[in-house]
N, C-alpha and C. Protein backbone atom coordinates (compact mmCIF):
# COMPACT_ATOMS: atom_id res chain seq x y z
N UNK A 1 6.59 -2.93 -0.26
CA UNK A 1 6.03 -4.21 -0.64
C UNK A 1 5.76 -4.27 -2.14
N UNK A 2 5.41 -2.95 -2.46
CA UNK A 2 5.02 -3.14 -3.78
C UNK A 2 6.16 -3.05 -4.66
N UNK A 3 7.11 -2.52 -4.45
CA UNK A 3 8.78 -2.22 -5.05
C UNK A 3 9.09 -3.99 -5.12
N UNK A 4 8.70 -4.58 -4.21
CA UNK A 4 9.33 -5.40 -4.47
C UNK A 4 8.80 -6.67 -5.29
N UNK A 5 7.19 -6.77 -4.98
CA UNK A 5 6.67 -7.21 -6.27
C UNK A 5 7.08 -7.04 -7.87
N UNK A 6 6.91 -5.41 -7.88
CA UNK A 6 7.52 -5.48 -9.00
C UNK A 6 9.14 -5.27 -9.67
N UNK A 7 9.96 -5.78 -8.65
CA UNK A 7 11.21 -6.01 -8.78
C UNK A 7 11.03 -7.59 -9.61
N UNK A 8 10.63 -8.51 -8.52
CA UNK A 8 10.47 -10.32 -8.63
C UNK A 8 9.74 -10.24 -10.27
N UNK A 9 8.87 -9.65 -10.46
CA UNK A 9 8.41 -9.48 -11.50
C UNK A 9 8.89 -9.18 -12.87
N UNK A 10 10.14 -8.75 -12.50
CA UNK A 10 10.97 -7.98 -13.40
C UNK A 10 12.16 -9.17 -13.83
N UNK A 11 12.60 -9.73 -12.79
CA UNK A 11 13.42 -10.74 -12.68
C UNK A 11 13.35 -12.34 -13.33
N UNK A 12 12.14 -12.43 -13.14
CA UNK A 12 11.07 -13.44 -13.72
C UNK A 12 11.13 -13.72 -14.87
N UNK A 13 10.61 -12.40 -15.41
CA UNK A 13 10.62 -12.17 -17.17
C UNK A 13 11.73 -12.09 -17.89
N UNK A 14 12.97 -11.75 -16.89
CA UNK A 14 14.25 -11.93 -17.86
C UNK A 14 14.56 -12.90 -17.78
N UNK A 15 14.50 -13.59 -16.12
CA UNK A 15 15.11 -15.42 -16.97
C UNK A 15 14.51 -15.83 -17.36
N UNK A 16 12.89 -15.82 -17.99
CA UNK A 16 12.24 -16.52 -18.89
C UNK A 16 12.48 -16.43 -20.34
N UNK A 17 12.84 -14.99 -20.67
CA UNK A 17 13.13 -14.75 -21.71
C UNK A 17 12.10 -13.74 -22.14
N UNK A 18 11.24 -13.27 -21.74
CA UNK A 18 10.09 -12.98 -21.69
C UNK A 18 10.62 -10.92 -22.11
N UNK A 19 11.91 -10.86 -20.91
CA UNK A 19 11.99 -9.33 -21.39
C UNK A 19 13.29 -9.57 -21.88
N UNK A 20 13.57 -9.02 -22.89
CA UNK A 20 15.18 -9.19 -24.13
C UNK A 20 15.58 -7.84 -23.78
N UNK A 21 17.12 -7.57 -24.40
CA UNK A 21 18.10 -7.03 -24.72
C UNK A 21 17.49 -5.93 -25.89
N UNK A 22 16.56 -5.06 -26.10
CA UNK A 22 16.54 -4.22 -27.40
C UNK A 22 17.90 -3.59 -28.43
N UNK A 23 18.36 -2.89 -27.50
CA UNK A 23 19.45 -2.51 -27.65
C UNK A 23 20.67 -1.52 -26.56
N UNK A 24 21.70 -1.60 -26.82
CA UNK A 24 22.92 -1.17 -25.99
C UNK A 24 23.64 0.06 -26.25
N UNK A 25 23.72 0.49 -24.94
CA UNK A 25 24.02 2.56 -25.47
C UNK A 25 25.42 2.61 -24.71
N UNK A 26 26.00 3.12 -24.92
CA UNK A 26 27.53 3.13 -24.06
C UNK A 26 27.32 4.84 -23.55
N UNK A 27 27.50 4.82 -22.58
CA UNK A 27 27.37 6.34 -21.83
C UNK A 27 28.53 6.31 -20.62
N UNK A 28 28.43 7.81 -20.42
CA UNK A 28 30.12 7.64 -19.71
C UNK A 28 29.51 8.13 -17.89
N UNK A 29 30.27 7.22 -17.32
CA UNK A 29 30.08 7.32 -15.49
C UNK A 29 31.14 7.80 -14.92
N UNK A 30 29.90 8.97 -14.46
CA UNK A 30 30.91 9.94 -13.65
C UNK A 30 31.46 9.13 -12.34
N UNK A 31 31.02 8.15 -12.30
CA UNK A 31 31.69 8.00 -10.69
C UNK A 31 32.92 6.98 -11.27
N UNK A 32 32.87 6.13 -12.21
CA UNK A 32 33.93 5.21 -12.58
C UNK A 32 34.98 5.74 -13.29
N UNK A 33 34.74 6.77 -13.93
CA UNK A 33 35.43 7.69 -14.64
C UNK A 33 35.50 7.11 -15.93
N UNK A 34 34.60 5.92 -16.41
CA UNK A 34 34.69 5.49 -18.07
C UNK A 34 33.18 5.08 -18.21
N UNK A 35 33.46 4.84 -19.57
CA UNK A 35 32.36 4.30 -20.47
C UNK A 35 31.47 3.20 -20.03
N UNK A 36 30.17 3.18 -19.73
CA UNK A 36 29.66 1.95 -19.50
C UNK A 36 28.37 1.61 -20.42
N UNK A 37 28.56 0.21 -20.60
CA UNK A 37 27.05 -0.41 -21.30
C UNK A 37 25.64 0.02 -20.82
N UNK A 38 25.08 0.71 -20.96
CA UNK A 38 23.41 0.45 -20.95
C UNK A 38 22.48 -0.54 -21.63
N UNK A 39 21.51 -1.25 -20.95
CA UNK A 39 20.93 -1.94 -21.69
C UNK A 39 19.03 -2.01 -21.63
N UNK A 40 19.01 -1.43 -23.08
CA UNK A 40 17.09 -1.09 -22.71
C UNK A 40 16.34 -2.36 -23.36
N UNK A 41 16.03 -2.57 -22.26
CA UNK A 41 14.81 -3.98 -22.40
C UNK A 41 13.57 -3.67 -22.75
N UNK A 42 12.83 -4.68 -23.07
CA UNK A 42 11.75 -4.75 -23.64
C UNK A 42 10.81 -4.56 -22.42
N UNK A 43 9.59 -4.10 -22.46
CA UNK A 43 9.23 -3.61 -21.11
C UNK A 43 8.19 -5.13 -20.93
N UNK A 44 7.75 -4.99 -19.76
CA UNK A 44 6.69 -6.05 -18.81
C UNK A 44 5.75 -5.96 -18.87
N UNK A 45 4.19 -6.09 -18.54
CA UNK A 45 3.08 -5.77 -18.32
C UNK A 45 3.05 -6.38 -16.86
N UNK A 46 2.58 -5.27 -16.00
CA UNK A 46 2.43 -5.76 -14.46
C UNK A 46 1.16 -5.59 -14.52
N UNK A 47 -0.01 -7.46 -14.75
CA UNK A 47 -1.13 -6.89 -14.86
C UNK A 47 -1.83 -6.56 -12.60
N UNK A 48 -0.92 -7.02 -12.23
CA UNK A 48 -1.29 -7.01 -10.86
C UNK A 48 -1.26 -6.11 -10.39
N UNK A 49 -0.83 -4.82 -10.87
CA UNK A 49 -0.86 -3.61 -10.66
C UNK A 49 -2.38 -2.80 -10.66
N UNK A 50 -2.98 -3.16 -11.84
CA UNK A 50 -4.24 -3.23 -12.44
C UNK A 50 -5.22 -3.87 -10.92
N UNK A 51 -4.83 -4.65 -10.92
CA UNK A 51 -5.96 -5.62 -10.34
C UNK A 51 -5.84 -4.48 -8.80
N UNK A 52 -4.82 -4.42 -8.37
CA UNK A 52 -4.38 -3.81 -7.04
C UNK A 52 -5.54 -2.20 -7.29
N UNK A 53 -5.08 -1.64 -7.80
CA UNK A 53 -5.68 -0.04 -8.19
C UNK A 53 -7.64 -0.23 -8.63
N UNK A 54 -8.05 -1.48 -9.14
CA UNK A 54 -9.09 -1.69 -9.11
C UNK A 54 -10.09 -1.74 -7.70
N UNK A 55 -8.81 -2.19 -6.71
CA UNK A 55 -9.63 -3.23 -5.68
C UNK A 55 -9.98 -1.62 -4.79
N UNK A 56 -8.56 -0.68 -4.86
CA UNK A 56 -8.52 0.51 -4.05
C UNK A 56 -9.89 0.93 -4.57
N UNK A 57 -9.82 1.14 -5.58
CA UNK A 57 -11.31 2.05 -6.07
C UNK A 57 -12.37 1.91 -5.95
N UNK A 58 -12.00 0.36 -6.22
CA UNK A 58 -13.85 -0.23 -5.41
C UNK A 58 -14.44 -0.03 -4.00
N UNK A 59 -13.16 0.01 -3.55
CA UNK A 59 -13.38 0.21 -1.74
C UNK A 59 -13.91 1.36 -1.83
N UNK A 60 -12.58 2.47 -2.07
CA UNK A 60 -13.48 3.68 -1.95
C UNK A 60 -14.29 4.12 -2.42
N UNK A 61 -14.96 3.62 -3.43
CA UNK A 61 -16.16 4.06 -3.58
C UNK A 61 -17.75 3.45 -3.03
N UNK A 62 -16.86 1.77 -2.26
CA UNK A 62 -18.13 1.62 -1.67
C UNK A 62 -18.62 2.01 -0.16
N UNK A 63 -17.33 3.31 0.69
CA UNK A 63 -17.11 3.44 1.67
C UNK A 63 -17.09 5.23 1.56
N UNK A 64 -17.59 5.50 0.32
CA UNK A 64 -17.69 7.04 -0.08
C UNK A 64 -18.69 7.46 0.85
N UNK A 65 -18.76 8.22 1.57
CA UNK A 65 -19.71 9.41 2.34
C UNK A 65 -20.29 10.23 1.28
N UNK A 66 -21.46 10.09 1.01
CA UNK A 66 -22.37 11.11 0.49
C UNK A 66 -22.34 12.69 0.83
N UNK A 67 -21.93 13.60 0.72
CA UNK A 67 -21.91 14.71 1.46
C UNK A 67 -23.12 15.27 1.15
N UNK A 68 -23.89 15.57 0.29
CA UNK A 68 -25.17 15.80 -0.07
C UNK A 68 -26.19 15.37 0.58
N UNK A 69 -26.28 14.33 1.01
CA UNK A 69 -26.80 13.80 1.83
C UNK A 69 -26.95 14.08 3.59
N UNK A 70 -25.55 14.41 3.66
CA UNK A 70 -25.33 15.50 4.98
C UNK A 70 -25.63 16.32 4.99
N UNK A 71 -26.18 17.63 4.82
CA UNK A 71 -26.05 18.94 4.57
C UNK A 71 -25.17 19.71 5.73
N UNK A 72 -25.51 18.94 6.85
CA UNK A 72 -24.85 20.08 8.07
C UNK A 72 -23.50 18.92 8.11
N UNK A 73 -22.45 19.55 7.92
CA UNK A 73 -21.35 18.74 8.03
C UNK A 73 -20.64 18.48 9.83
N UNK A 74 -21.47 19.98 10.73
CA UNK A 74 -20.85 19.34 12.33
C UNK A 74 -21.92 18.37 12.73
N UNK A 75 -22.74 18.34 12.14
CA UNK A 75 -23.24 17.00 12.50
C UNK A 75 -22.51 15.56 12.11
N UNK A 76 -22.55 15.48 11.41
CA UNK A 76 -21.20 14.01 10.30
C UNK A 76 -20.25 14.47 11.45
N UNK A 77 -19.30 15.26 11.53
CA UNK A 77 -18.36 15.84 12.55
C UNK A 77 -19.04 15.08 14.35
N UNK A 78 -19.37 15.61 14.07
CA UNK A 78 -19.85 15.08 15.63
C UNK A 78 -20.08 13.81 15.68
N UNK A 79 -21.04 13.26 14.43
CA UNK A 79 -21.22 11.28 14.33
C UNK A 79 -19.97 10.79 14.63
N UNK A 80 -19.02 11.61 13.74
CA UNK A 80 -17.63 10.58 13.90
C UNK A 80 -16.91 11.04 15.38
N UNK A 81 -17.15 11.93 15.64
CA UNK A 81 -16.25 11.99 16.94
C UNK A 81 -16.84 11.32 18.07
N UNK A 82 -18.35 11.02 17.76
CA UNK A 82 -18.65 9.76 19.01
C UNK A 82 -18.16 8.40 18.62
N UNK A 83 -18.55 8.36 17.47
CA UNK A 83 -17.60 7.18 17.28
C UNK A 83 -16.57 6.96 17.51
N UNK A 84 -15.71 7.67 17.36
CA UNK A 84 -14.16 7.78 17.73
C UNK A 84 -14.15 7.29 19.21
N UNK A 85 -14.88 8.39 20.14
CA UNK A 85 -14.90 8.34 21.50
C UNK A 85 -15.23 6.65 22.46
N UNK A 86 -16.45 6.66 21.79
CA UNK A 86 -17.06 5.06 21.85
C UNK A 86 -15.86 3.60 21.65
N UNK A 87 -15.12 4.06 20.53
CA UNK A 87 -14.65 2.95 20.45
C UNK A 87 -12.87 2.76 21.36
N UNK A 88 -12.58 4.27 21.51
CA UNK A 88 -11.81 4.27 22.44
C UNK A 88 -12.04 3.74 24.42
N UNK A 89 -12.81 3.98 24.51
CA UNK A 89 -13.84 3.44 25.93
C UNK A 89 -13.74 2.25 25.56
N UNK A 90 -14.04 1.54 24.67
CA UNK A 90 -14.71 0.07 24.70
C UNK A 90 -12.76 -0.46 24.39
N UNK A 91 -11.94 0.34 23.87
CA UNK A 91 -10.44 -0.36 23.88
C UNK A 91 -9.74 -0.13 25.79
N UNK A 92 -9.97 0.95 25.62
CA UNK A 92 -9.54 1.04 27.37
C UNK A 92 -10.13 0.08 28.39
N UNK A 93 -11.43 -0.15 28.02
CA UNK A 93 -12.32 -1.12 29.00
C UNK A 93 -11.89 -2.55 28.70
N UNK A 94 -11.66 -2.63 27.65
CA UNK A 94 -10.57 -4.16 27.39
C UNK A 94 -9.15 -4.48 28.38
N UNK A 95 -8.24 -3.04 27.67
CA UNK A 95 -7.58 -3.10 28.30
C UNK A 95 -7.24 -3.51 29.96
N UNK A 96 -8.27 -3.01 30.50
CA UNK A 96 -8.42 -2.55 32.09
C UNK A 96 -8.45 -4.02 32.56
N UNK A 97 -9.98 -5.00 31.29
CA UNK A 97 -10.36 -6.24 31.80
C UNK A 97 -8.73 -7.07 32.19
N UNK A 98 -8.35 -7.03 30.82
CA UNK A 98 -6.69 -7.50 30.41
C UNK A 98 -6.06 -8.15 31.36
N UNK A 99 -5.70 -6.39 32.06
CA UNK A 99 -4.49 -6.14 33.10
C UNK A 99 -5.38 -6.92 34.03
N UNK A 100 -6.34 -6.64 34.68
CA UNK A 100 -6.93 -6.85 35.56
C UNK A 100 -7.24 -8.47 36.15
N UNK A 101 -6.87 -9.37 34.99
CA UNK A 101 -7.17 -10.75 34.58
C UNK A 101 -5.33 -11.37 35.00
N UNK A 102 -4.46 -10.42 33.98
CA UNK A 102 -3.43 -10.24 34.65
C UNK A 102 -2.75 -10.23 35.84
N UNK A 103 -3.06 -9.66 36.95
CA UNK A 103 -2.99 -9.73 38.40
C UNK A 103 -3.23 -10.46 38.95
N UNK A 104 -4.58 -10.95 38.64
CA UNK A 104 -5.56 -12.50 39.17
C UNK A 104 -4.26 -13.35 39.06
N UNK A 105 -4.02 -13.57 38.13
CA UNK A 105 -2.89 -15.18 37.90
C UNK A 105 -1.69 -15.22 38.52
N UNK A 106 -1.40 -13.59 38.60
CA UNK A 106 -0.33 -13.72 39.53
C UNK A 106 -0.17 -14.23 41.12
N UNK A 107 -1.38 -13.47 41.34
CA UNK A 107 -1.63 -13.99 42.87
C UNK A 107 -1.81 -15.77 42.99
């Protein structure tokens, strides 16, 4: 997804005019067996890149676990594995309602 943002991005700026032609290198291709043009452009600023890597950081740091705060870590260990457990029960017990709601309509 993000390749391709900054593909469109890339595309943008050349038909605007925005990224130019610097200059042209002729280098030889092994697969064509001759000489071909290179051409190095003027580079882009992807400020959305920025904005993207900001948003990650903010998260994680507002979703950071204190470990200091833990001292015994099988405890944290154990918090999360009820959690885990808990919320698997409460998806199966959906499920069950689901199917079960399922059958009803058939009959």
């Amino acid at each position: 997804m993000l390749a391709v943002l900054h593909f469109n991005q890339i595309r943008d700026a050349e038909e605007s005019g925005e990224r130019v032609v610097l200059r042209e290198k002729r280098v030889f291709s092994k697969a064509k067996g001759d000489f071909v043009v290179k051409r190095m452009k003027s580079e882009v600023h992807h400020s959305w890149k920025n904005v993207i890597a900001d948003a990650v950081i903010e998260q994680k740091l507002t979703h950071l676990i204190n470990l200091e705060e833990n001292d015994d870590l099988e405890d944290l260990e154990n918090d999360l594995d009820v959690d885990i457990d808990d919320n698997l029960a409460d998806l199966f017990t959906n499920l069950e309602f689901i199917e079960s709601e399922d059958e009803a309509d058939e009959e």
